[in-house]
Protein backbone atom coordinates (compact mmCIF):
# COMPACT_ATOMS: atom_id res chain seq x y z
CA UNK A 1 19.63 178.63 65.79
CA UNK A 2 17.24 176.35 63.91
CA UNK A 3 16.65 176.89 59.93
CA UNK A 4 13.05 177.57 60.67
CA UNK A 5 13.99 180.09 63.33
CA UNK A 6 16.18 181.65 61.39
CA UNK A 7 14.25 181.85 58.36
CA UNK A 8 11.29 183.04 60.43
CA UNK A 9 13.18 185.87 62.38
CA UNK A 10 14.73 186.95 58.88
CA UNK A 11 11.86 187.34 57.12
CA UNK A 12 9.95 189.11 59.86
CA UNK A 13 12.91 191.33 60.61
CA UNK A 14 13.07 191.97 57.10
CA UNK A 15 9.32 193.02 56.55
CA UNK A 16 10.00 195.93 59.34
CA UNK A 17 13.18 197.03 57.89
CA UNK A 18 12.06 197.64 54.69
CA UNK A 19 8.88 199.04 55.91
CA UNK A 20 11.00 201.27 58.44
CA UNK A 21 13.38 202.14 55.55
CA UNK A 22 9.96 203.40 53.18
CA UNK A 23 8.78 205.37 56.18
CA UNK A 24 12.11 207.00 56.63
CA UNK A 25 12.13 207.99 53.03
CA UNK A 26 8.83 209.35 53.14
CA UNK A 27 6.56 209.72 56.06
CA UNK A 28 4.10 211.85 54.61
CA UNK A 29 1.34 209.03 53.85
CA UNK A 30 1.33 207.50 57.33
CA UNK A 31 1.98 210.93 59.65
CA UNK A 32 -1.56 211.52 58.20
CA UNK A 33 -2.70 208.44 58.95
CA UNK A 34 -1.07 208.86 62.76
CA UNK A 35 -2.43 212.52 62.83
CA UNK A 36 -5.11 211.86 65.46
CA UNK A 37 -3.15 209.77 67.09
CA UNK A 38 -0.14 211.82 67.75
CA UNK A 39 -2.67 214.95 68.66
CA UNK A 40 -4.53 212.56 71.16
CA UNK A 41 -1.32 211.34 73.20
CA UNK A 42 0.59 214.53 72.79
CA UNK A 43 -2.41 216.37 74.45
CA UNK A 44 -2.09 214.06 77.15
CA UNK A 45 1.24 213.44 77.49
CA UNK A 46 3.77 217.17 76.87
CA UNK A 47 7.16 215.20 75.88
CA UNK A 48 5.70 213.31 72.99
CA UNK A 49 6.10 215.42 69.88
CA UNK A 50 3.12 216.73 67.89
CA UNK A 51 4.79 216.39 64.30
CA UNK A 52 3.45 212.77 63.42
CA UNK A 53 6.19 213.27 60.75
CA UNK A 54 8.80 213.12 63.90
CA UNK A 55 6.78 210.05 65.55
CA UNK A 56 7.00 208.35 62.18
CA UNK A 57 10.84 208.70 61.69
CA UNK A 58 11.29 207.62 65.29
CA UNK A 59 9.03 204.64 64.82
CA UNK A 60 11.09 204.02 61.47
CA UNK A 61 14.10 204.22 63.17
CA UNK A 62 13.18 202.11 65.71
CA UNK A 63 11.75 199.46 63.06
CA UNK A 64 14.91 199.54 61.24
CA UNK A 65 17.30 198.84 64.05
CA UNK A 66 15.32 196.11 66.21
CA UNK A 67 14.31 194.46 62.60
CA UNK A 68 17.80 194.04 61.79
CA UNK A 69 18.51 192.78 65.41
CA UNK A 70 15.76 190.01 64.47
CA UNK A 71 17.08 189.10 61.50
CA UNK A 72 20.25 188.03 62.99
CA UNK A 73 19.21 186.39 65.92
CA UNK A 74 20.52 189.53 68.23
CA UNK A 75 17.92 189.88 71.66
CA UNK A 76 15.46 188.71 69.74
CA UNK A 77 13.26 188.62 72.32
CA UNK A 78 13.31 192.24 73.03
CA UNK A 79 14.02 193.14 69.55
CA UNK A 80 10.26 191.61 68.56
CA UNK A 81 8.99 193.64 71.71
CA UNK A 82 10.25 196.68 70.56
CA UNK A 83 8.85 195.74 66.87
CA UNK A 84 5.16 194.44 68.17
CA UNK A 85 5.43 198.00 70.19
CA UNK A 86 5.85 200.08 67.32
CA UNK A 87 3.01 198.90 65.19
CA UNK A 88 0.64 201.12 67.45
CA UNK A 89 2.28 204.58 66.37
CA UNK A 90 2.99 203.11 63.04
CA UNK A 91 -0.95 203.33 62.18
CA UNK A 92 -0.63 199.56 61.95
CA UNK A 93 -2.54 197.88 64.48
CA UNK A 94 -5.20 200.84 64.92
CA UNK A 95 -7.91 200.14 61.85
CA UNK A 96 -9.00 203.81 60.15
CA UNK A 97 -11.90 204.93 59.94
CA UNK A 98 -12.99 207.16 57.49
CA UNK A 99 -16.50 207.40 56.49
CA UNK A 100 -16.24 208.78 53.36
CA UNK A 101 -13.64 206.02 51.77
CA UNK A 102 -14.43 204.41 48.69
CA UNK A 103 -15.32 200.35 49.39
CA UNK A 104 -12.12 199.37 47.69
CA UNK A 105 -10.15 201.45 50.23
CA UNK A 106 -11.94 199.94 52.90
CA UNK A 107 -10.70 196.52 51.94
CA UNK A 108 -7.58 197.53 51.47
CA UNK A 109 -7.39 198.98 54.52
CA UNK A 110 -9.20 196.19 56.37
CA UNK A 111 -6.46 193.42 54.57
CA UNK A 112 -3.77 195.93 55.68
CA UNK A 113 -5.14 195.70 59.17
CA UNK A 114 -5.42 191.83 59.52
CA UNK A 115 -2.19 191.37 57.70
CA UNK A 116 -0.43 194.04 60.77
CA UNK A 117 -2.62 191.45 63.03
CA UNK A 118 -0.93 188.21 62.00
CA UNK A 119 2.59 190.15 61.88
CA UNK A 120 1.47 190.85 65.27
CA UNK A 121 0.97 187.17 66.13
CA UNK A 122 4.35 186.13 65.00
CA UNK A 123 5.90 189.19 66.91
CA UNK A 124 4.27 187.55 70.32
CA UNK A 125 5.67 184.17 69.21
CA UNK A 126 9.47 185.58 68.50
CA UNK A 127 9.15 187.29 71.58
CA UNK A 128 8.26 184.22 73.93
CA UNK A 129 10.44 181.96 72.09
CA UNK A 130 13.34 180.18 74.08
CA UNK A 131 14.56 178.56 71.33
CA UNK A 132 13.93 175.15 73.51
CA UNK A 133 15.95 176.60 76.41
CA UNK A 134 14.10 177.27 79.88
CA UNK A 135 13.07 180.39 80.40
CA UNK A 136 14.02 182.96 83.23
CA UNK A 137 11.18 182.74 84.93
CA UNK A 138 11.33 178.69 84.59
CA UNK A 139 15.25 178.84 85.77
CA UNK A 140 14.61 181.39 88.38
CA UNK A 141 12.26 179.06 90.39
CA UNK A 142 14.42 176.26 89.07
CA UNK A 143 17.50 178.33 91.55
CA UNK A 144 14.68 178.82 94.21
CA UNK A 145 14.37 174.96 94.35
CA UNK A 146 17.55 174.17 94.74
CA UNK A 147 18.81 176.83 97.52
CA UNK A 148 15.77 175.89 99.26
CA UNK A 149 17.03 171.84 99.08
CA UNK A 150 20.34 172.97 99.85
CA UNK A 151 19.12 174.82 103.01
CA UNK A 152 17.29 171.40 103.65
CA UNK A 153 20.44 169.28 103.15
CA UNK A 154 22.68 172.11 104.92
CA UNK A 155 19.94 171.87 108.54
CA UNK A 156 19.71 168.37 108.04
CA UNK A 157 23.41 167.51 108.03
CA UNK A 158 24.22 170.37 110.72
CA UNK A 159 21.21 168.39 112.94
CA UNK A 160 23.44 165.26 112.63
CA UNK A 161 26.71 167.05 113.07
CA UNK A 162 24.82 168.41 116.61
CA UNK A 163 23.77 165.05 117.62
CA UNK A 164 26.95 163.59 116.59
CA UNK A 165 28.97 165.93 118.96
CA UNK A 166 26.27 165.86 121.91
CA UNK A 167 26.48 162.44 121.97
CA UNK A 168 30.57 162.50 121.42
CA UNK A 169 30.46 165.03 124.55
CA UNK A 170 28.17 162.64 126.61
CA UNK A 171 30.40 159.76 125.99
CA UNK A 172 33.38 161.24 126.69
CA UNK A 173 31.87 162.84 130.16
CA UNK A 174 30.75 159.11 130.98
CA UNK A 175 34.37 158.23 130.07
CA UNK A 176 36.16 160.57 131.93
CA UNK A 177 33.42 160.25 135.10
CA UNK A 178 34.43 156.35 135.06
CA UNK A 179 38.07 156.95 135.08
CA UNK A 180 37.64 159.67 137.77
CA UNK A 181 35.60 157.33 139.87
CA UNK A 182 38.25 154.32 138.93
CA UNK A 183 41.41 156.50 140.26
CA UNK A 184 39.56 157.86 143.21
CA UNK A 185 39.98 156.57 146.43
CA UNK A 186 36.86 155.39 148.37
């Protein structure tokens, strides 16, 4: 791993586990921001709990783990997934609204909201990066390629191998006609 990547993925990771670690301590402050949230999908959907305190501590949990996976370079790929995925129930990629918020709260909460967007930015770049190696979709029609040459090479050379015994098997009935008709008597 690069310095770059691995200062990247460190601090990034880092960011979510401390965040993660906060939310743990205390979810109070962002289960009420998830409230509406958590009551929307858990209407919807039965197995998704209605405490937003639970959603938060899973979120947390999940934040934790997968951030420390980041920071040293374990599936980072999916690790950064898992992180871009839990900024939705985390309250962080969803602005709030609240009408009656004082304008300083609104800029905080609209520099909260574009600072969760660029985090989001560099999620989608951890997640897509190869770290200069191919990736599997690249390698997989990379395979596809080169079966489909070998089944080229493999037709070709059994073509030859035909028409190399066919016309083996038509010289050696000329052959053996000739010395039939040589040792025959007329």
């Amino acid at each position: 791993m690069t310095p770059v990547r691995f200062a990247a993925r460190t601090l990034l990771g880092y960011t979510f586990v401390r965040g993660g670690y906060a939310a743990l301590r205390d979810p109070g402050e962002s289960a009420e921001a998830v409230r509406p949230l958590v009551e929307r999908v858990s209407n919807q959907f039965p197995s998704v709990p209605k405490d937003p305190a639970t959603v938060v501590r899973a979120t947390a949990a999940v934040q934790i783990l997968a951030g420390t996976a980041l920071a040293f370079g374990r599936a980072p790929r999916l690790s950064a997934l898992l992180l871009a995925g839990s900024l939705v129930p985390a309250g962080g990629i969803l602005p709030h609204k609240s009408a009656d918020a004082s304008p300083e709260t609104k800029a905080r909460q609209r520099a909260e909201f574009e600072k969760n967007l660029a985090v989001l930015g560099g999620l989608v770049l951890a997640a897509v990066d190869t770290q200069g190696r191919p990736s599997l979709s690249w390698r997989a029609r990379r395979a596809a390629k080169d079966a489909r040459k070998a089944t080229e090479h493999a037709a070709k050379s059994a073509r030859k191998s035909t028409e190399h015994a066919a016309k083996s098997a038509r010289k050696s009935t000329e052959h053996a006609a000739k010395v039939a008709r040589e040792k025959l008597p007329v």
